[in-house]
C-alpha atoms as a PDB file:
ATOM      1  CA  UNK A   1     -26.193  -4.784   8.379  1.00  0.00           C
ATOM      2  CA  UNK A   2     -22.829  -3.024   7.333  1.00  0.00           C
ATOM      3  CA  UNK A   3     -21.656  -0.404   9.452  1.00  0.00           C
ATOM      4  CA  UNK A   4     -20.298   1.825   6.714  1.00  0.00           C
ATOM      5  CA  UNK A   5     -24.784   1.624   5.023  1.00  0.00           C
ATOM      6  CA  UNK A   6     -25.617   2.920   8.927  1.00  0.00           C
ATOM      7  CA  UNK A   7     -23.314   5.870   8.681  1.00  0.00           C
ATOM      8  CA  UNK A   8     -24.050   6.884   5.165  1.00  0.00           C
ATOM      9  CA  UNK A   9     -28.240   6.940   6.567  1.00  0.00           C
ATOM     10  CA  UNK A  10     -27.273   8.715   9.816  1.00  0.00           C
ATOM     11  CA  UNK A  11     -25.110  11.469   7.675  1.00  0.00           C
ATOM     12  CA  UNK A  12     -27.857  11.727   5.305  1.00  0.00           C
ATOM     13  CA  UNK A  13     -30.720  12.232   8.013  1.00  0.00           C
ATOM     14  CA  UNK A  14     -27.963  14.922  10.116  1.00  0.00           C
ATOM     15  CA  UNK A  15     -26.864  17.311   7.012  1.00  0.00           C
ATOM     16  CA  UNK A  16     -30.425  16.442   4.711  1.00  0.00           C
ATOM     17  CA  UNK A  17     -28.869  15.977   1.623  1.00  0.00           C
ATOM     18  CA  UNK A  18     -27.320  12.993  -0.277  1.00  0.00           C
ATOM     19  CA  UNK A  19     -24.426  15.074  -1.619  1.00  0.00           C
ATOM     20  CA  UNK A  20     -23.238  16.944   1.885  1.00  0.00           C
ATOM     21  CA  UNK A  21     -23.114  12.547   2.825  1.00  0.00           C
ATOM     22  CA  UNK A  22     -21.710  11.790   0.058  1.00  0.00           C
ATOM     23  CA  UNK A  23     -19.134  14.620   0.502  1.00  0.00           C
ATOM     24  CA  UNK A  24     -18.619  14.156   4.202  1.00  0.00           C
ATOM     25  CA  UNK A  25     -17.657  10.404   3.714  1.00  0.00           C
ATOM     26  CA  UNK A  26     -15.509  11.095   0.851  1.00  0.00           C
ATOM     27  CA  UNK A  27     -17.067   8.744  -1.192  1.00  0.00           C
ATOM     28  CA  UNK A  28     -19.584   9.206  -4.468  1.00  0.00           C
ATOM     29  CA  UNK A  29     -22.915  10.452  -4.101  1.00  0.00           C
ATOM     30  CA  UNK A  30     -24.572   6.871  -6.008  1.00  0.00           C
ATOM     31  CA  UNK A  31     -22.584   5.368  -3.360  1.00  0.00           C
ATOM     32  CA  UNK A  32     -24.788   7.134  -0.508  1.00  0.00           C
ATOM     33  CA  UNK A  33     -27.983   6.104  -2.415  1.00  0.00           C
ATOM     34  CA  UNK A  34     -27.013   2.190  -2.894  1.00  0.00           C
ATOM     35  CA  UNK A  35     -26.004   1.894   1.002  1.00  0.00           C
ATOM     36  CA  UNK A  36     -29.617   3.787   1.989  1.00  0.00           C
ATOM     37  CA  UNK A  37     -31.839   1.590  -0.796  1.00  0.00           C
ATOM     38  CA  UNK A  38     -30.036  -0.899   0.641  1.00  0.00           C
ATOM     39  CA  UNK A  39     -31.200  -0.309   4.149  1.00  0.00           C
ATOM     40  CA  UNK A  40     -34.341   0.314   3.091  1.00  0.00           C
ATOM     41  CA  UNK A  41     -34.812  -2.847   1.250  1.00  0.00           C
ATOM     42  CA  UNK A  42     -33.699  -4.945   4.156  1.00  0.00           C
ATOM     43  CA  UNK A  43     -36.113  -3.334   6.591  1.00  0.00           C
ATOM     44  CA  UNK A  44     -38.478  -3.065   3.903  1.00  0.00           C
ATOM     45  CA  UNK A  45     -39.509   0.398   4.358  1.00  0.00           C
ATOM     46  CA  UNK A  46     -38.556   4.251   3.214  1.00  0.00           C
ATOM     47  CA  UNK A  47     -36.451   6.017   5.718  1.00  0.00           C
ATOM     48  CA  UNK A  48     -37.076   9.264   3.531  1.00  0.00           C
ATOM     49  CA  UNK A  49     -39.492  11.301   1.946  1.00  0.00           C
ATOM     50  CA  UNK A  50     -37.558  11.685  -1.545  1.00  0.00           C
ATOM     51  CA  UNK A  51     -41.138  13.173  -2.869  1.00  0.00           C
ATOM     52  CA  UNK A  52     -39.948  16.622  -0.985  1.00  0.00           C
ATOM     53  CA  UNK A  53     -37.755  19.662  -2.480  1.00  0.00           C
ATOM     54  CA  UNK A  54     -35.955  18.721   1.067  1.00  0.00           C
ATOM     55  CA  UNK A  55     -34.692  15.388   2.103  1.00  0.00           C
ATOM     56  CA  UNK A  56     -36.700  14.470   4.961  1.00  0.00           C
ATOM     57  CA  UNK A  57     -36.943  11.681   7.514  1.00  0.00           C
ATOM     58  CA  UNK A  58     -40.060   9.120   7.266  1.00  0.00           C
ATOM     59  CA  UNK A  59     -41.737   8.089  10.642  1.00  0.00           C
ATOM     60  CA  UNK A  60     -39.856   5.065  10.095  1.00  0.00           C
ATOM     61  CA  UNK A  61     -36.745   6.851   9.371  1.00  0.00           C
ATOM     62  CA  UNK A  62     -37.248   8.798  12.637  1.00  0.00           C
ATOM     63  CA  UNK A  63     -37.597   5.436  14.449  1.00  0.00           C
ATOM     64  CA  UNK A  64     -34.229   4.100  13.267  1.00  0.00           C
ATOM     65  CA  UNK A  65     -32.183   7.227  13.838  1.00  0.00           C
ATOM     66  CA  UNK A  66     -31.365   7.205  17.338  1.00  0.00           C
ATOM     67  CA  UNK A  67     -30.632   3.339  17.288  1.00  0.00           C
ATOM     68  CA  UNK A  68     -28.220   4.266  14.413  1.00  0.00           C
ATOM     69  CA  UNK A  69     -26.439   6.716  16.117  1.00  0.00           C
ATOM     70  CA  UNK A  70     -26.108   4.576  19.121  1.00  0.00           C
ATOM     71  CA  UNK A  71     -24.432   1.969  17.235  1.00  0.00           C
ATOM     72  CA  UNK A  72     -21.573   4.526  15.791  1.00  0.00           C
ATOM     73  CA  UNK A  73     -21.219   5.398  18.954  1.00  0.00           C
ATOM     74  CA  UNK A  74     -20.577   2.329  20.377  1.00  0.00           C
ATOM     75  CA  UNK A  75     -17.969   1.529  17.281  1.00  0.00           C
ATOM     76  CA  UNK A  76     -16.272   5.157  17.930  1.00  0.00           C
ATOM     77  CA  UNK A  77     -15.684   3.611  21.980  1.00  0.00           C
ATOM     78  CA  UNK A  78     -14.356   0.081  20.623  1.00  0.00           C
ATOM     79  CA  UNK A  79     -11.886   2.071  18.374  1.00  0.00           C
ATOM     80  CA  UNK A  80     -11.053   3.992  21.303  1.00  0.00           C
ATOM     81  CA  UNK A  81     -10.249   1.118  22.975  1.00  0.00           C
ATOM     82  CA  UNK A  82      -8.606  -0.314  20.220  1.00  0.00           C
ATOM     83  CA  UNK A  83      -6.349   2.535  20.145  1.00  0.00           C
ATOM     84  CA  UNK A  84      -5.766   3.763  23.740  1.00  0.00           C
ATOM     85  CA  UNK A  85      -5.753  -0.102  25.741  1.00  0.00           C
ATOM     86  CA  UNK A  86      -2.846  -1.602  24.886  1.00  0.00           C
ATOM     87  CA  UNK A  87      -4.008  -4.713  27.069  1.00  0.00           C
ATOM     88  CA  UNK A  88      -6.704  -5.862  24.072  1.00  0.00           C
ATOM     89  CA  UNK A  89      -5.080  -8.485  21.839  1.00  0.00           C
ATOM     90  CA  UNK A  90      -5.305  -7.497  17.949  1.00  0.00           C
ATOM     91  CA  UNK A  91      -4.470  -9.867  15.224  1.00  0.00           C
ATOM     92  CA  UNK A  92      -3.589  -7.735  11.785  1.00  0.00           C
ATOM     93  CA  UNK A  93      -2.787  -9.171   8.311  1.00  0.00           C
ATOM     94  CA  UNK A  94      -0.635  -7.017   6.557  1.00  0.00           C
ATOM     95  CA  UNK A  95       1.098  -7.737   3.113  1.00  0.00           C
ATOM     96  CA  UNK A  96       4.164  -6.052   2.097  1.00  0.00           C
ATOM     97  CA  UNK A  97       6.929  -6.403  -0.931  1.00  0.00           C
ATOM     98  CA  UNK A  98      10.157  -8.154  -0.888  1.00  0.00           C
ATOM     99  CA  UNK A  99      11.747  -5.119  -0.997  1.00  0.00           C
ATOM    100  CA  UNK A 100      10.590  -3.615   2.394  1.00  0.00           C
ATOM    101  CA  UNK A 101      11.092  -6.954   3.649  1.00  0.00           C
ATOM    102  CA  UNK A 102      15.634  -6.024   2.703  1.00  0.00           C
ATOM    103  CA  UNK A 103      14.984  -2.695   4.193  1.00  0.00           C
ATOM    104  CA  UNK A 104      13.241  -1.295   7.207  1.00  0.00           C
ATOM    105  CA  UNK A 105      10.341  -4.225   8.175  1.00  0.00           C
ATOM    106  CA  UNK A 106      12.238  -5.402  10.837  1.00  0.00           C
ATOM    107  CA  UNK A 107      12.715  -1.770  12.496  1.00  0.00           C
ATOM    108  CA  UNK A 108       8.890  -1.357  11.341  1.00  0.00           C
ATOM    109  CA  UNK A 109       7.606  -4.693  13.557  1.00  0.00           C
ATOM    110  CA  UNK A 110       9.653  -3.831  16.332  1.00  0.00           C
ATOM    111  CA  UNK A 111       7.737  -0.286  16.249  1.00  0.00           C
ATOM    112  CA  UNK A 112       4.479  -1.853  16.118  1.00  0.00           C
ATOM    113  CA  UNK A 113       4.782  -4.199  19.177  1.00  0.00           C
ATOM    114  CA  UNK A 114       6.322  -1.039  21.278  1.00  0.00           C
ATOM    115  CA  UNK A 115       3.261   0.654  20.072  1.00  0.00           C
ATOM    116  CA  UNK A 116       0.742  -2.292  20.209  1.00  0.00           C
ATOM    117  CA  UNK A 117       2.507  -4.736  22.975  1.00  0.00           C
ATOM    118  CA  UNK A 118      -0.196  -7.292  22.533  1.00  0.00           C
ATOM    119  CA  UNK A 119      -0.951  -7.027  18.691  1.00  0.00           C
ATOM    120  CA  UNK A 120      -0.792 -10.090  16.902  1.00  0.00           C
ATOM    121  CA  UNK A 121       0.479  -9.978  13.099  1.00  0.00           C
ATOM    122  CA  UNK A 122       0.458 -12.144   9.824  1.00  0.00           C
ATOM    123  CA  UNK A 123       2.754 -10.878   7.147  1.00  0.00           C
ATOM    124  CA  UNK A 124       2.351 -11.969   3.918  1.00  0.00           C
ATOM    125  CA  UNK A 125       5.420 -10.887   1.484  1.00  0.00           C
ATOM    126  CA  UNK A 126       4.192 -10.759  -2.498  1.00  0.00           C
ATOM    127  CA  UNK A 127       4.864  -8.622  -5.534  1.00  0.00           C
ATOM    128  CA  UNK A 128       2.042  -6.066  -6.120  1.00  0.00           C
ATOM    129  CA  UNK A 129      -0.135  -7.383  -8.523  1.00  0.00           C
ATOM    130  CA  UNK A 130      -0.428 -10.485  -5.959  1.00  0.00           C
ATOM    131  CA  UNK A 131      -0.934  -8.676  -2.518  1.00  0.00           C
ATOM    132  CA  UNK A 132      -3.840  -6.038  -4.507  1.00  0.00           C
ATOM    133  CA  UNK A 133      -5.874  -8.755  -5.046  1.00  0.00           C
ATOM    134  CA  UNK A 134      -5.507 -10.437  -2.072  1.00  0.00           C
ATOM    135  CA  UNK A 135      -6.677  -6.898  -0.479  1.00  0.00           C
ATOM    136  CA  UNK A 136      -9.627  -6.758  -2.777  1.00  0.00           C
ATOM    137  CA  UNK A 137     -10.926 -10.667  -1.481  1.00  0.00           C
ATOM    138  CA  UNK A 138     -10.396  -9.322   1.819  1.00  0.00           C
ATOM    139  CA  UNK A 139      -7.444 -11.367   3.029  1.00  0.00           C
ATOM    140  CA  UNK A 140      -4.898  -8.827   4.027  1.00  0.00           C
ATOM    141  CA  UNK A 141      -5.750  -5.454   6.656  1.00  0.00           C
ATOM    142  CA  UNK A 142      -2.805  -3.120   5.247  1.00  0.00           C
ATOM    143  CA  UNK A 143      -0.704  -3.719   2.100  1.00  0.00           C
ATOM    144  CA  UNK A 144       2.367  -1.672   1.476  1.00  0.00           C
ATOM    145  CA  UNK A 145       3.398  -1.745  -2.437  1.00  0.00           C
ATOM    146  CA  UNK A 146       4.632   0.010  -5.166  1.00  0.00           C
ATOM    147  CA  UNK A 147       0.934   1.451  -6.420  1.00  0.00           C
ATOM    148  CA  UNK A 148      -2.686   3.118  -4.284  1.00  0.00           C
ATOM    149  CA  UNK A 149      -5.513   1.095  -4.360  1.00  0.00           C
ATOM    150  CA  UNK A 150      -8.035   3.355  -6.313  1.00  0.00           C
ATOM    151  CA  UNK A 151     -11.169   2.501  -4.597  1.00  0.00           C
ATOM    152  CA  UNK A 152     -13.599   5.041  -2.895  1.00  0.00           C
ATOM    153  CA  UNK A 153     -13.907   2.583   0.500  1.00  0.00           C
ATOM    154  CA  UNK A 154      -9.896   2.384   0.476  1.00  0.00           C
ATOM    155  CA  UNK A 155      -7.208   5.011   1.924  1.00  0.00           C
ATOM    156  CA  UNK A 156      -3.758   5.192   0.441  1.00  0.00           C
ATOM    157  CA  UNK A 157      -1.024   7.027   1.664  1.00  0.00           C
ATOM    158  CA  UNK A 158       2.816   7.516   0.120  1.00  0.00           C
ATOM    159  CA  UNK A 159       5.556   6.511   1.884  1.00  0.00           C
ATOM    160  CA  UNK A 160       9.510   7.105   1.565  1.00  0.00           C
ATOM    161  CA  UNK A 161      10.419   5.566  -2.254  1.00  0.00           C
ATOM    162  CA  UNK A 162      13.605   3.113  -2.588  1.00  0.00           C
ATOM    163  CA  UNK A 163      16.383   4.167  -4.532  1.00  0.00           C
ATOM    164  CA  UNK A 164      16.894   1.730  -7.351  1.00  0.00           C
ATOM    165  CA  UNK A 165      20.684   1.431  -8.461  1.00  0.00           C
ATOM    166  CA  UNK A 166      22.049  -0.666 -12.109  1.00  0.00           C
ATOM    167  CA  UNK A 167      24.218  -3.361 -10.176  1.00  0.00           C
ATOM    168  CA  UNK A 168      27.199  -5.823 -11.568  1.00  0.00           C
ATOM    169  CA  UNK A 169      29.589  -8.223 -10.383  1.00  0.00           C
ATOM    170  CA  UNK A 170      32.994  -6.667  -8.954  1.00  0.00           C
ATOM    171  CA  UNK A 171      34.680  -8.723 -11.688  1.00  0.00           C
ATOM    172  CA  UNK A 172      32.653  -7.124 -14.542  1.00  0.00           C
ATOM    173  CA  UNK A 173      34.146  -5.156 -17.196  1.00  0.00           C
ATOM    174  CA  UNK A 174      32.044  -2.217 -16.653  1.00  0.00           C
ATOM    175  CA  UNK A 175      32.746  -2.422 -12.805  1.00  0.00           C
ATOM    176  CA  UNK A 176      35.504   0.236 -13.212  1.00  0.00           C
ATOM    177  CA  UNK A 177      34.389   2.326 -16.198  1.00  0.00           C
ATOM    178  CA  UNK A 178      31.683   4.572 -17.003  1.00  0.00           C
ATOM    179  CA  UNK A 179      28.605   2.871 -18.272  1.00  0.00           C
ATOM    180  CA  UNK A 180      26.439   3.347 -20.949  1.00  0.00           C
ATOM    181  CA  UNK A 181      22.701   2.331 -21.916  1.00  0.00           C
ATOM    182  CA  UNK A 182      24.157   0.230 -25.060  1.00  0.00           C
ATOM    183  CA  UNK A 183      26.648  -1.962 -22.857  1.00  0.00           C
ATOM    184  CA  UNK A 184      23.477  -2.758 -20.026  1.00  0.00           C
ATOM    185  CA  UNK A 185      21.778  -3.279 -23.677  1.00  0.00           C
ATOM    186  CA  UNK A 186      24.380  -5.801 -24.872  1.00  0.00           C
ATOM    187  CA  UNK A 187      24.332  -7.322 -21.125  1.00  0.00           C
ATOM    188  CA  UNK A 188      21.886  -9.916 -20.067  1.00  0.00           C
ATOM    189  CA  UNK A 189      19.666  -7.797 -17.341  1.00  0.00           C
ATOM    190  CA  UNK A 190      17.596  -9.230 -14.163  1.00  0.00           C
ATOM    191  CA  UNK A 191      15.003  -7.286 -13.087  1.00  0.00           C
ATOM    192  CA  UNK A 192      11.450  -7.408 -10.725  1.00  0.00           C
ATOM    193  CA  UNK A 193       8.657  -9.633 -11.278  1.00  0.00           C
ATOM    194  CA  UNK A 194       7.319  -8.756 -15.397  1.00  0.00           C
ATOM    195  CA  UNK A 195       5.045  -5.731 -15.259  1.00  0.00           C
ATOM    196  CA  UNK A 196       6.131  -4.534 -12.043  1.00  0.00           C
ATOM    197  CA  UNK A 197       7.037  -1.116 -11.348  1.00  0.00           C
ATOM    198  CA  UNK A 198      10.903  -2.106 -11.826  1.00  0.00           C
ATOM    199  CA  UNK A 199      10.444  -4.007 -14.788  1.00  0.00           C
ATOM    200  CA  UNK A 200       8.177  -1.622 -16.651  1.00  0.00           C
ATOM    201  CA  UNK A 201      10.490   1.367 -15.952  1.00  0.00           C
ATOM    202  CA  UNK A 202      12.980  -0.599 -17.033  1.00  0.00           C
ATOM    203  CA  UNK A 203      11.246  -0.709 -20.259  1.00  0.00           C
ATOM    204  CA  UNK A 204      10.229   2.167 -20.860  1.00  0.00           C
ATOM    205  CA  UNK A 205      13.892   3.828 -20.580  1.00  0.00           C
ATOM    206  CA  UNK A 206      15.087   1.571 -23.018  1.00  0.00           C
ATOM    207  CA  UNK A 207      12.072   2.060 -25.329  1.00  0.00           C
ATOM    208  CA  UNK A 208      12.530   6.273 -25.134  1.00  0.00           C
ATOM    209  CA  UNK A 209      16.450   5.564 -26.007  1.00  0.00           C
ATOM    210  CA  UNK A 210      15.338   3.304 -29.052  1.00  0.00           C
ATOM    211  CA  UNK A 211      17.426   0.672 -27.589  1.00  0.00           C
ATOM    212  CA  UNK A 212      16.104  -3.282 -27.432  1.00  0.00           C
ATOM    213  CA  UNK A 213      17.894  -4.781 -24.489  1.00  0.00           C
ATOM    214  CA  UNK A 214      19.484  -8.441 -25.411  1.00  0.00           C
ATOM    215  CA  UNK A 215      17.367 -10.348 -22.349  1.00  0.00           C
ATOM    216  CA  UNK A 216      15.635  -9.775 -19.355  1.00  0.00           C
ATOM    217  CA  UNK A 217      15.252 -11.608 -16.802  1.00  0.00           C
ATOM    218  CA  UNK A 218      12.307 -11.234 -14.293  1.00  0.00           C
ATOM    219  CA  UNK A 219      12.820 -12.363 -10.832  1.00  0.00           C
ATOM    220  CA  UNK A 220      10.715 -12.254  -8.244  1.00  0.00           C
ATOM    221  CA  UNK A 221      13.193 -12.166  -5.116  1.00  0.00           C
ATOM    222  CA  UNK A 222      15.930 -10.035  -4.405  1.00  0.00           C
ATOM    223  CA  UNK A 223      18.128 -12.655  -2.592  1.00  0.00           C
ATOM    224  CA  UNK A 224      17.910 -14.818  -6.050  1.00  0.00           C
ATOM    225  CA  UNK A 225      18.937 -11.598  -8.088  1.00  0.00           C
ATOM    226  CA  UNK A 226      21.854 -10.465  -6.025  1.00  0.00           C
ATOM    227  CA  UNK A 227      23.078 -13.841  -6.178  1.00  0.00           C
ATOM    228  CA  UNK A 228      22.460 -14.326  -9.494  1.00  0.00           C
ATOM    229  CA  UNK A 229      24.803 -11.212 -10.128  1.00  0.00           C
ATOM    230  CA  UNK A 230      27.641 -12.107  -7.723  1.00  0.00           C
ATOM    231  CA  UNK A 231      27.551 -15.207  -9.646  1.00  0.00           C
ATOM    232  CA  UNK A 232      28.627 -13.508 -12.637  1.00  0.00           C
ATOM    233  CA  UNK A 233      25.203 -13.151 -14.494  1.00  0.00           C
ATOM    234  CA  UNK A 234      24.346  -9.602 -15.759  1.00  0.00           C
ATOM    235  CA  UNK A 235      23.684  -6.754 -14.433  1.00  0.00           C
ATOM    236  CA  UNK A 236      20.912  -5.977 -12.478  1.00  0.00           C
ATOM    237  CA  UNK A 237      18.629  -3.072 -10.791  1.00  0.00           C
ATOM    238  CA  UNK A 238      17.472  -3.419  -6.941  1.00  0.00           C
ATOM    239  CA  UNK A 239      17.227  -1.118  -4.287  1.00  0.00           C
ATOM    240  CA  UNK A 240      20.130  -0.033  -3.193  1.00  0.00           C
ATOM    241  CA  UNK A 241      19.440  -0.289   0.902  1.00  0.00           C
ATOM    242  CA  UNK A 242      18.325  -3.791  -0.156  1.00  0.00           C
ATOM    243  CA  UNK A 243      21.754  -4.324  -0.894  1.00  0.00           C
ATOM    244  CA  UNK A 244      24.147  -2.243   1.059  1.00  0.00           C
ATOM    245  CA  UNK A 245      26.491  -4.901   3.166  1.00  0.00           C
ATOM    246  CA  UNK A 246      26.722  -6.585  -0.382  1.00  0.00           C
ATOM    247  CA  UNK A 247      28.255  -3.264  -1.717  1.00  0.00           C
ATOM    248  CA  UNK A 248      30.266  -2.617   1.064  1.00  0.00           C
ATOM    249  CA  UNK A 249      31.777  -5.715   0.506  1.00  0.00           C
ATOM    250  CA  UNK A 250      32.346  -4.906  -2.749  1.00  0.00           C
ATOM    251  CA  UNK A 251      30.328  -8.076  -3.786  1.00  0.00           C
ATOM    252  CA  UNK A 252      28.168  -5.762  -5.841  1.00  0.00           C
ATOM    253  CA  UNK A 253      29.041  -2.409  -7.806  1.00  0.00           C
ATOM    254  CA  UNK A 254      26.867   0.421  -9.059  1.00  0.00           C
ATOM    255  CA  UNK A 255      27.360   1.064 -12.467  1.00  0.00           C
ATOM    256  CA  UNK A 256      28.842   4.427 -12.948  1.00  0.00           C
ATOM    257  CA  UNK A 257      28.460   7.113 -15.631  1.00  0.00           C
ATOM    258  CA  UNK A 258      24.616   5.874 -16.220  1.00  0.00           C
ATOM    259  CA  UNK A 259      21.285   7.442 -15.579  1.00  0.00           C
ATOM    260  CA  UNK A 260      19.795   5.315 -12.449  1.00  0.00           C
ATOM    261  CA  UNK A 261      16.135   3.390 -12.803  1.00  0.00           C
ATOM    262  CA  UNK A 262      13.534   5.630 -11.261  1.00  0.00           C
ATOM    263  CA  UNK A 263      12.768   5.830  -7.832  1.00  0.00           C
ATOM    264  CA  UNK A 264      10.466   2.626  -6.356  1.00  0.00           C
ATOM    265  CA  UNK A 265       7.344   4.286  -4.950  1.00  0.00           C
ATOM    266  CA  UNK A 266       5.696   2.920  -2.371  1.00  0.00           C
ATOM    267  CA  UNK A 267       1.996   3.258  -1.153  1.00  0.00           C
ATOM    268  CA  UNK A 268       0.138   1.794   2.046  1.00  0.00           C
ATOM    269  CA  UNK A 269      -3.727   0.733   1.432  1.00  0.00           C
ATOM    270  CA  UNK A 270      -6.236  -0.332   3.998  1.00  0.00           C
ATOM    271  CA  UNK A 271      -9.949   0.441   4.099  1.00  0.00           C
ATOM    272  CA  UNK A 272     -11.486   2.706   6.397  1.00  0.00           C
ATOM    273  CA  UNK A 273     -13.925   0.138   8.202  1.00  0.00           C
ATOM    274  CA  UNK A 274     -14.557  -0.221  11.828  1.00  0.00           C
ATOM    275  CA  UNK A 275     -10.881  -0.326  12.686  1.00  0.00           C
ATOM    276  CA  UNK A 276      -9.533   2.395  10.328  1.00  0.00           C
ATOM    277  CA  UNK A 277      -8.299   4.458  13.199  1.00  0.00           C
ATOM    278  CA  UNK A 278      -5.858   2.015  14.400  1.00  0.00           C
ATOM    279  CA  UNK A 279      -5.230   1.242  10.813  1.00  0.00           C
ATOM    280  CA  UNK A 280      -4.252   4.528  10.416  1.00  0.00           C
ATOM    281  CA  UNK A 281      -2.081   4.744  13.390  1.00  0.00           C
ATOM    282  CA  UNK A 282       0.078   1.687  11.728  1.00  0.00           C
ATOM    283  CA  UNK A 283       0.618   3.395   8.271  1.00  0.00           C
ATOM    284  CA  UNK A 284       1.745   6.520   9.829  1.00  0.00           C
ATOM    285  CA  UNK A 285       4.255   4.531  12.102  1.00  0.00           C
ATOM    286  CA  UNK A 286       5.245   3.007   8.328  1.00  0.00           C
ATOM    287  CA  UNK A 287       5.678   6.066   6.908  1.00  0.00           C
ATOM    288  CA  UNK A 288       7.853   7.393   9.908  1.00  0.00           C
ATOM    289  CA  UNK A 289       9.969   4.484   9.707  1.00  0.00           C
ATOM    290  CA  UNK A 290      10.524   4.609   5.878  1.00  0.00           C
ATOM    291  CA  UNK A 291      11.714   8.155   6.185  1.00  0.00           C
ATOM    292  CA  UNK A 292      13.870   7.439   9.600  1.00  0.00           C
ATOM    293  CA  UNK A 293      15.280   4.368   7.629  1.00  0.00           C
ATOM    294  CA  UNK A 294      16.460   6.159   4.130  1.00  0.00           C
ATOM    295  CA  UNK A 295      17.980   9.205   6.788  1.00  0.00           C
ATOM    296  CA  UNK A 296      19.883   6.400   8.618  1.00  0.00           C
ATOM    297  CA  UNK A 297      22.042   4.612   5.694  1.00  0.00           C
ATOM    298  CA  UNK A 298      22.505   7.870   3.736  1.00  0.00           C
END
């Protein structure tokens, strides 16, 4: 039986009405109903009198109460475990984009063992579109992208964005001169995977300045890009921590006199399941990072 169906019956029977659930739970009230038919169906009985102005608990429903109850108690003391013994060995699958993986993941992992000594991680490093649906089969814990996850069973939380910068090689003729949206239009451009948050941005400032940009080029990793650049090949936006020893190199140079992309948001998803606490406890550590990071190389 799912965990999340027993709380949605044990809300139901404590605050006698579908809606308060539905409300308490933060999710819809049609969601409440499902999980309790779907109790219901598997025990093949009614756990309340719907016939009643009141919602009331059936004999049956009585019966399976305080067994309910016992089991979210016993999940609330395994999360307390989970979150106060640092001895218990956790394995978490989290999937983030290439761009955290050029910025503050390192300082992030490093975090996470202080905080979990014994946790065990997989990291799986995607564009967006990719790491959503893995989240939705169920193959990654916590995914950190560049969109929330709009689902009532899933919690998303902002973090710090990425500046995004217009980028050239030192040797390019608008290296030392003000830019402006018709040269990057007459320039071949590299950008983000297509439809990513980059790339469509990208877009869309060109479309409101009635301007069709010569190529673009969609690339999914930022190694490949900066290269690309440095190689002599365009111009190109990226995060601009991604890419700071480049730049202070002088490899790279930020186009001057230009408005910049927008900022690349970024948004941490996990579902609030039988771990969500300690799931919790990792995003904030994320966000706290994020915003330590950008502070640091300002």
């Amino acid at each position: 039986m799912n965990i999340r169906f027993v709380e949605a019956f044990v809300w139901v029977a404590r605050l006698k009405s579908f809606r308060a659930a539905a409300q308490k739970l933060n999710v819809s009230q049609a969601t409440i109903s499902g999980r309790i038919s779907s109790i219901e169906a598997e025990f093949d009985c009614r756990l309340f009198d719907r016939a009643k102005h009141d919602v009331v608990l059936t004999n049956k429903g009585y019966l399976l109460l305080e067994k309910a109850e016992r089991l979210l108690d016993a999940e609330q003391d395994l999360l307390e475990s989970l979150k106060h013994h640092n001895s218990i060995v956790r394995n978490i699958r989290i999937g983030v984009i290439e761009s955290i993986v050029h910025t503050w993941l390192g300082e992030f992992l490093t975090q996470l063992k202080i905080l979990y000594p014994n946790i065990e991680f997989e990291l799986t490093a995607e564009p967006t579109m990719h790491l959503q649906a893995l989240f939705a089969k169920g193959a990654l814990d916590i995914i950190i992208q560049t969109a929330p996850v709009l689902d009532s069973t899933v919690v998303s939380s902002a973090l710090n964005p990425l500046e995004i910068c217009w980028v050239c090689h030192k040797d390019s003729h608008l290296a030392h001169r003000d830019a402006t949206f018709d040269d990057i239009a007459e320039s071949e451009i590299i950008t983000f995977t297509r439809d990513s948050q980059p790339h469509l941005a990208l877009c869309s400032m060109f479309e409101n300045k009635g301007l069709k940009p010569k190529q673009i080029h969609c690339v999914t990793s930022i190694s490949i890009i900066s290269h690309l650049v440095q190689g002599g090949l365009g111009i190109a936006t990226l995060p601009m921590a991604a890419i700071k020893n480049e730049l202070d190199n002088g490899d790279l140079v930020v186009l001057q006199g230009v408005e910049s992309p927008p900022l690349l948001s970024l948004h941490a998803s996990w579902e609030n399941l039988t771990d969500g606490k300690m799931k919790c406890a990792i995003v904030e550590l994320a966000k706290s990072v994020s915003y330590g990071y950008t502070e640091n190389i300002a």
